[in-house]
Structure formats: structure tokens, C-alpha cells
C-alpha atoms as a PDB file:
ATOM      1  CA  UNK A   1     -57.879 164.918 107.071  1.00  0.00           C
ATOM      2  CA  UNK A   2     -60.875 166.020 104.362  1.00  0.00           C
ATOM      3  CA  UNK A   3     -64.031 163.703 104.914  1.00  0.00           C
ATOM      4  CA  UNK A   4     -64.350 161.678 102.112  1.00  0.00           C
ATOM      5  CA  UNK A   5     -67.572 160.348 102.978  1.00  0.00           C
ATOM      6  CA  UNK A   6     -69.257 163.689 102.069  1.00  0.00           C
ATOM      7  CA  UNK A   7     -71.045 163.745  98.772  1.00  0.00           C
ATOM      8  CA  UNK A   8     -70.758 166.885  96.411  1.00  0.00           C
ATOM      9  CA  UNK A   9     -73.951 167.628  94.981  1.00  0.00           C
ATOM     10  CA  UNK A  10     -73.969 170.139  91.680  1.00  0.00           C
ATOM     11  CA  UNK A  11     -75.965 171.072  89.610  1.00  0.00           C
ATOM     12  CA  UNK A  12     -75.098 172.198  86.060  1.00  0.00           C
ATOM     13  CA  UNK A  13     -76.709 175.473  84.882  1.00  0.00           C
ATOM     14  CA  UNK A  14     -76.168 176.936  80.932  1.00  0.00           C
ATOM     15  CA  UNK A  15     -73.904 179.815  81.719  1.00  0.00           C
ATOM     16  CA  UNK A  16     -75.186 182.868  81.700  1.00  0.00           C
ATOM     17  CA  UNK A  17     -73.463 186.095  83.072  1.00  0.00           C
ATOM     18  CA  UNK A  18     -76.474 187.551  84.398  1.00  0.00           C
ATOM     19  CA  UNK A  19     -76.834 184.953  86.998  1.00  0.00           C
ATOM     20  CA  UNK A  20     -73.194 184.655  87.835  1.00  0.00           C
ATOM     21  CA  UNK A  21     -71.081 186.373  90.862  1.00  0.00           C
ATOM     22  CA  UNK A  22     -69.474 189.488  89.191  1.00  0.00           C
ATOM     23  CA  UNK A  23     -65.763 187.904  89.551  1.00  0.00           C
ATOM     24  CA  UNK A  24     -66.883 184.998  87.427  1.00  0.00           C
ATOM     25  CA  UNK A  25     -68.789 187.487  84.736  1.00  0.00           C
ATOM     26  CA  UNK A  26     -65.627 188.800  84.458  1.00  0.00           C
ATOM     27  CA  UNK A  27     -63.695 185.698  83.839  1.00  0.00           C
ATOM     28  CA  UNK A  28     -66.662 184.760  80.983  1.00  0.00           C
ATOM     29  CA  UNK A  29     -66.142 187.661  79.670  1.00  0.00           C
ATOM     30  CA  UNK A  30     -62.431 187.428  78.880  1.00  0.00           C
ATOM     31  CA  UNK A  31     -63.263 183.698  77.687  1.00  0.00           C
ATOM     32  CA  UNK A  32     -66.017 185.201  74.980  1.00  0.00           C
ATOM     33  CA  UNK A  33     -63.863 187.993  74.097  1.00  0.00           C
ATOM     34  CA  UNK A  34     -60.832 185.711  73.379  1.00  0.00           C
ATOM     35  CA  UNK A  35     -62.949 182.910  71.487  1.00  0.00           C
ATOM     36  CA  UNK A  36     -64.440 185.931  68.857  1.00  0.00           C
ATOM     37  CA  UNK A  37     -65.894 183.609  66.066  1.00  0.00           C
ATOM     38  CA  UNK A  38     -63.864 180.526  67.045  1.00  0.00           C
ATOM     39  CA  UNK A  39     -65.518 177.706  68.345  1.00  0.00           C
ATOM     40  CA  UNK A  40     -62.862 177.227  71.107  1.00  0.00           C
ATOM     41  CA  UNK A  41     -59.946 179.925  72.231  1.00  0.00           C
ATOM     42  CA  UNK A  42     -56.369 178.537  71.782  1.00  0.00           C
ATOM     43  CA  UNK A  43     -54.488 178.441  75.578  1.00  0.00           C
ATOM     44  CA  UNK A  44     -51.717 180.537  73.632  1.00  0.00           C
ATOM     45  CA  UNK A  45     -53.832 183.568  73.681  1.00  0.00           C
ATOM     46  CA  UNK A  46     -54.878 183.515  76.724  1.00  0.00           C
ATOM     47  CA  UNK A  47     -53.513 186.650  79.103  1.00  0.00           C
ATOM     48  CA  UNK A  48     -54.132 186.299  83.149  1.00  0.00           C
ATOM     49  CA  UNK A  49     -54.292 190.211  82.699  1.00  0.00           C
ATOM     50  CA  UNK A  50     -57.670 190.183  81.167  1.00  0.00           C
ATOM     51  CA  UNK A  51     -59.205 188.693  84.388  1.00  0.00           C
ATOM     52  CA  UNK A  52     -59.755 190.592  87.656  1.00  0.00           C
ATOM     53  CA  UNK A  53     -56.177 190.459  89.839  1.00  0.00           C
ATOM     54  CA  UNK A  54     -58.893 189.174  92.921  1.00  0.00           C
ATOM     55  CA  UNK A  55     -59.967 186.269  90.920  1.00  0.00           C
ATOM     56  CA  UNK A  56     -56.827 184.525  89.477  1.00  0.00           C
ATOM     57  CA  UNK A  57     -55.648 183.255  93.360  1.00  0.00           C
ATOM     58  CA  UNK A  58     -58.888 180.958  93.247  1.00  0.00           C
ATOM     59  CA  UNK A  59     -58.329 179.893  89.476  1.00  0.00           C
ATOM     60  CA  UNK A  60     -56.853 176.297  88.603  1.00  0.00           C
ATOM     61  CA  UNK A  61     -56.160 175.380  84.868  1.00  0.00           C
ATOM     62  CA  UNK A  62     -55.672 172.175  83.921  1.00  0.00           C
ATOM     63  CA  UNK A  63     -53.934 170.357  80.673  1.00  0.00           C
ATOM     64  CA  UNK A  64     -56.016 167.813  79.468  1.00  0.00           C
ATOM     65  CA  UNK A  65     -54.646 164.120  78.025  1.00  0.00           C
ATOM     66  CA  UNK A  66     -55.687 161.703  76.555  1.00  0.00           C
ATOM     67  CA  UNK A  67     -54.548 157.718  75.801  1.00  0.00           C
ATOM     68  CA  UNK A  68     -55.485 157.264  78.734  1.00  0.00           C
ATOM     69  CA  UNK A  69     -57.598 160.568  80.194  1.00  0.00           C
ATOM     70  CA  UNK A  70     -56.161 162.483  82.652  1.00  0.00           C
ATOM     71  CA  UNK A  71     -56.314 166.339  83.794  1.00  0.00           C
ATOM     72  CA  UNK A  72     -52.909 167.427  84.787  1.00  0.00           C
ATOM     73  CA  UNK A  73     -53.235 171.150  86.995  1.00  0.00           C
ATOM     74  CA  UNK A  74     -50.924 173.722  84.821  1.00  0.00           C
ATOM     75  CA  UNK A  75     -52.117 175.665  87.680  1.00  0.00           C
ATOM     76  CA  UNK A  76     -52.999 175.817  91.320  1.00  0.00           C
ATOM     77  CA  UNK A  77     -54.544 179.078  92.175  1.00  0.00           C
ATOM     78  CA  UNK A  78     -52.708 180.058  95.624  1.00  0.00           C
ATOM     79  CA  UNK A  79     -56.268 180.603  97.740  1.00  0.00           C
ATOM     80  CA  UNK A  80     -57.589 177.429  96.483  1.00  0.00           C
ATOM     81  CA  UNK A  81     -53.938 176.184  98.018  1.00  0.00           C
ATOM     82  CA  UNK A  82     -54.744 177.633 101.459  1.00  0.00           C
ATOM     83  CA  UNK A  83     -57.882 176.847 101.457  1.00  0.00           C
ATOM     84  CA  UNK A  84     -57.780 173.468 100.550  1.00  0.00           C
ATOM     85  CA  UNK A  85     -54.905 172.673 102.153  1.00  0.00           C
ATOM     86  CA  UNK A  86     -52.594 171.720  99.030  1.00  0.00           C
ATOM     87  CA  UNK A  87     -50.961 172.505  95.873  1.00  0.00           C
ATOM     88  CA  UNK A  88     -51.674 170.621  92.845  1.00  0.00           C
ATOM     89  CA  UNK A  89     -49.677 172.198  90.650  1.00  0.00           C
ATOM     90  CA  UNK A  90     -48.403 168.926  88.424  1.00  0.00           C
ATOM     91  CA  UNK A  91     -50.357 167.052  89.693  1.00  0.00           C
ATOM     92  CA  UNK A  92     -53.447 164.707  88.441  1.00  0.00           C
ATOM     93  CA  UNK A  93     -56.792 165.393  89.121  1.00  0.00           C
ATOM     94  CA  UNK A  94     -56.249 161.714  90.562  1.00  0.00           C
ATOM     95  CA  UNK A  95     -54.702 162.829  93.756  1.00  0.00           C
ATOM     96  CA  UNK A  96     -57.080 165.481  94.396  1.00  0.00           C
ATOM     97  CA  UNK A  97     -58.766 164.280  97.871  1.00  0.00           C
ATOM     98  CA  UNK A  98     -61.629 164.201  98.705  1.00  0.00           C
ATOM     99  CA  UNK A  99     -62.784 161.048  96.248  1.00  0.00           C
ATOM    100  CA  UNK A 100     -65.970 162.364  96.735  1.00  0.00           C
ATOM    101  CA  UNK A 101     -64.657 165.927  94.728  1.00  0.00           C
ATOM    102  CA  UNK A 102     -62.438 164.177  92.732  1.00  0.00           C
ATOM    103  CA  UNK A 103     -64.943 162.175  90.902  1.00  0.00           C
ATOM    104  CA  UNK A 104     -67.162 164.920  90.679  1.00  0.00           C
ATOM    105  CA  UNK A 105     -64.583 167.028  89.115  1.00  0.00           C
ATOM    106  CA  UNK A 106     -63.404 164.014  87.072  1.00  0.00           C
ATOM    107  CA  UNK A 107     -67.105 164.191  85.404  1.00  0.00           C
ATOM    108  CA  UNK A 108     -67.322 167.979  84.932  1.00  0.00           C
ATOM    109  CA  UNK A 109     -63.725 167.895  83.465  1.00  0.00           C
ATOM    110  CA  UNK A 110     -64.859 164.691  80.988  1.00  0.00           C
ATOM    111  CA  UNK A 111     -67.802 166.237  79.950  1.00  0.00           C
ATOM    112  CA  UNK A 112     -65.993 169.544  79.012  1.00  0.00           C
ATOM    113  CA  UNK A 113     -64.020 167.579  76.833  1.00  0.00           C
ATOM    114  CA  UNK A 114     -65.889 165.646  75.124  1.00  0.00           C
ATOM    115  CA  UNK A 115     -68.324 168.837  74.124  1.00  0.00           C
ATOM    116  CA  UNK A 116     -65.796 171.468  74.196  1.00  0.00           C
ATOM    117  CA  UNK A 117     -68.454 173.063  75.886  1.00  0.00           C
ATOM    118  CA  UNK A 118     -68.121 176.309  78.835  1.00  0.00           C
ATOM    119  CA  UNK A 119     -69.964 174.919  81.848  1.00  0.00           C
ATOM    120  CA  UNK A 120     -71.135 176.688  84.732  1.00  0.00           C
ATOM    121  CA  UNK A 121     -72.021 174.387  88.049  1.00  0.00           C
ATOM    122  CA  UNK A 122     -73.797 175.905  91.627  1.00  0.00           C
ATOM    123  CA  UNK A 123     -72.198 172.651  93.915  1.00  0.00           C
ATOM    124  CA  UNK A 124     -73.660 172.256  97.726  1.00  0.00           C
ATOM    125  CA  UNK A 125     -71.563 170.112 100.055  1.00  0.00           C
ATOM    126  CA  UNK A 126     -72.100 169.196 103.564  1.00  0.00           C
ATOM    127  CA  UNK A 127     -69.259 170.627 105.229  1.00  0.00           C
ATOM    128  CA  UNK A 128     -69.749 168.478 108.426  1.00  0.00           C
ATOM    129  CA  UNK A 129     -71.469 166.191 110.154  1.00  0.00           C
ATOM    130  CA  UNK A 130     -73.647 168.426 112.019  1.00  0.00           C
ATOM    131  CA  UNK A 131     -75.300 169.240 108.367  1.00  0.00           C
ATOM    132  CA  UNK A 132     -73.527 172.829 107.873  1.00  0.00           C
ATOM    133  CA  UNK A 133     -73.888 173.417 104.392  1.00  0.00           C
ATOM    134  CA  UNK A 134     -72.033 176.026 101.955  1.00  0.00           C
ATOM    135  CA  UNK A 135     -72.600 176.628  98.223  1.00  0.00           C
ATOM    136  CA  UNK A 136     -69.927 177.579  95.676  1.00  0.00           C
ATOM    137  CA  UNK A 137     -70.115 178.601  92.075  1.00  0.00           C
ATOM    138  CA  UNK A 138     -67.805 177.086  89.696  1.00  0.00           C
ATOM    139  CA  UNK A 139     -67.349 178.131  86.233  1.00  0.00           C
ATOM    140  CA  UNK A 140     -65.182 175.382  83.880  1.00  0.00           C
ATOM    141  CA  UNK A 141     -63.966 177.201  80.152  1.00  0.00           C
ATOM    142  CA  UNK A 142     -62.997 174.702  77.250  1.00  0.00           C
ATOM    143  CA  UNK A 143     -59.657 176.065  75.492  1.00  0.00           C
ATOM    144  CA  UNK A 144     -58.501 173.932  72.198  1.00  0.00           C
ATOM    145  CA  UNK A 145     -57.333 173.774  68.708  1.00  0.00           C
ATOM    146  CA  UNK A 146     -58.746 172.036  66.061  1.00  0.00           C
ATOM    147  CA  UNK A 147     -62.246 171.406  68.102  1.00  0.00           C
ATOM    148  CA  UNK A 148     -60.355 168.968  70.666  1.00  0.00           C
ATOM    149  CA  UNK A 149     -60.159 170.610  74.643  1.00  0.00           C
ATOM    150  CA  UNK A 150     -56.557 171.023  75.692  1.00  0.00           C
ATOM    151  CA  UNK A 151     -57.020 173.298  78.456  1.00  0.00           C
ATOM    152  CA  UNK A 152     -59.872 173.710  80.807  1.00  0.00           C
ATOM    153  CA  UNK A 153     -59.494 176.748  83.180  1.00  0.00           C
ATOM    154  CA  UNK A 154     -62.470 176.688  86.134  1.00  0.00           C
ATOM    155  CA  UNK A 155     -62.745 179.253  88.741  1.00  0.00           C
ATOM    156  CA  UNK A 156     -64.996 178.784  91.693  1.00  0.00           C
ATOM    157  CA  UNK A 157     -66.053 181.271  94.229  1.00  0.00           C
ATOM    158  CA  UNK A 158     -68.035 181.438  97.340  1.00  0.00           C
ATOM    159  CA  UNK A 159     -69.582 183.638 100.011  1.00  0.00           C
ATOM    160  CA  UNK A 160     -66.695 184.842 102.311  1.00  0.00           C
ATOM    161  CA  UNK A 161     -69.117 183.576 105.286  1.00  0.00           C
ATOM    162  CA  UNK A 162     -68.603 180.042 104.111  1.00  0.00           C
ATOM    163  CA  UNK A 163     -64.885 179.873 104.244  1.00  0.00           C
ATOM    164  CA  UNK A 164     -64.553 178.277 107.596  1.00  0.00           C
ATOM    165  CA  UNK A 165     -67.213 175.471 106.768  1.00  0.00           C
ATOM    166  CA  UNK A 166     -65.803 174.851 103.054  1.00  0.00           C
ATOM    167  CA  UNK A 167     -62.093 174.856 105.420  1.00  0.00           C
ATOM    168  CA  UNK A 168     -64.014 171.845 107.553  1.00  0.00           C
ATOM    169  CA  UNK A 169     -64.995 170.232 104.796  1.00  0.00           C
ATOM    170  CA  UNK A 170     -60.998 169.855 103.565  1.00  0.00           C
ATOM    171  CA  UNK A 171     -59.653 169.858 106.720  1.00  0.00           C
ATOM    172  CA  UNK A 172     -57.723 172.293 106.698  1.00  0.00           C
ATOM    173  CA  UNK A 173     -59.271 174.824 109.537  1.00  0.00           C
END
């Protein structure tokens, strides 16, 4: 079972491709391209082919609601799967476990939604108790009609040599 007592820790950063891992440049990329003049892309246009084949497995989109607020994952990227342990597909971002992530996401989701706003977050974690610590870049992108969010599809990556601690951290090693 994922510790749950383990606080995330991120730290939001104005996106900017020259700073980010070269999948995730990628995956702005496609998002700028697609929103040309608009101030948000519609979901509808959106084409997995435009983003790197090695990135979409560690992609999650989610459909956002509102009356009351939820995220519901569209999509559950199938090495985020393995490597947390779970699907989400269908799911709320309620039952994601840790709490500790959950809320975390629950805040970077909210604030995407209420600004409509690409965000771009560098999150450290304690993986366990022994104070092994990994760092993964996450990059959330606003889609929307009409100015209101509807879709927010995030992608984070990590160094390779992390996978085992980040795999501690959920449990699932």
C-alpha cells in the first residue's frame, strides 16, 4: 500500500520549453500549435498523433465538471498504470491514493480551471522513509470552449533512475 503520510512538494514554474525535458517540449508544442490565436484549444481537435508515440503511455487526460467539481480521467496513460499500480480510467481524481497526491493534484487541476491557464510543476516527494527522494516534471494543458476548461491533459516524466523509488513511493515495487 502507497504511504499516504508522504507530502508532495511542487513547485509551479511559468512554462517555458527551454527548461522542459524534450518529451514534454514536444507535448507544448502540439498544445501551442493547436490553440493558434485561440485562447484555449477545443478537446475535439486534439490528435494523440501530434505527440511523441514515447510520451502518450505516461499521459492522463481528464474531463473536468462542475456543480459540484470533479476531474473524471478520460484517460489513464498505461505506464502511469504500471507504475502506479492502477488504472483510473473513469474514475475521479477522488480515488486517486495517495491523499497526499490527490490533494495536490486536486489544487493543480482547480487552479487550471479556474485560469484556463497551461501550468508546468517540478514536484519532489520522499519516496521512503529513509529520505530517498525523486523529482518529476509535470506539465497540466487547459483545453475548452467558450473560455471555460473542459479538458486538462498533464503529462509527467522523470529520470529513468528514479523509477524504483517513485514505484516505493506507490507501492507498487
Amino acid at each position: 500500500m502507497a504511504n499516504s503520510d508522504i507530502p508532495c512538494r511542487a513547485e509551479r514554474v511559468q512554462p517555458n520549453r527551454a527548461e522542459m525535458v524534450p518529451g514534454l517540449a514536444a507535448v507544448y508544442d502540439a498544445w501551442e500549435r493547436l490553440r493558434g490565436a485561440d485562447s484555449l484549444p477545443t478537446w475535439s481537435r486534439f490528435d494523440w498523433m501530434e505527440l511523441p508515440t514515447k510520451v502518450i503511455p505516461w499521459c492522463t487526460v481528464v474531463d473536468v465538471t462542475r456543480d459540484p467539481l470533479d476531474f473524471v480521467y478520460r484517460f489513464w496513460g498505461t505506464e502511469r498504470a504500471r507504475l502506479q499500480g492502477r488504472d483510473y480510467t473513469g474514475k475521479s481524481l477522488r480515488d486517486v491514493e495517495p491523499d497526499s497526491l490527490a490533494e495536490k493534484i486536486w489544487g493543480e487541476y482547480t487552479l487550471i480551471a479556474e485560469t484556463a491557464e497551461p501550468v508546468f510543476f517540478v514536484t519532489t516527494e520522499v519516496a521512503n522513509p529513509d529520505g530517498e527522494s525523486f523529482e518529476y516534471h509535470f506539465l497540466r494543458l487547459p483545453f475548452g470552449e467558450g473560455g471555460r476548461v473542459t479538458q486538462i491533459l498533464a503529462v509527467g516524466l522523470h529520470e529513468e533512475r528514479d523509477i524504483k523509488k517513485i514505484q516505493n513511493y506507490f507501492g507498487t515495487d
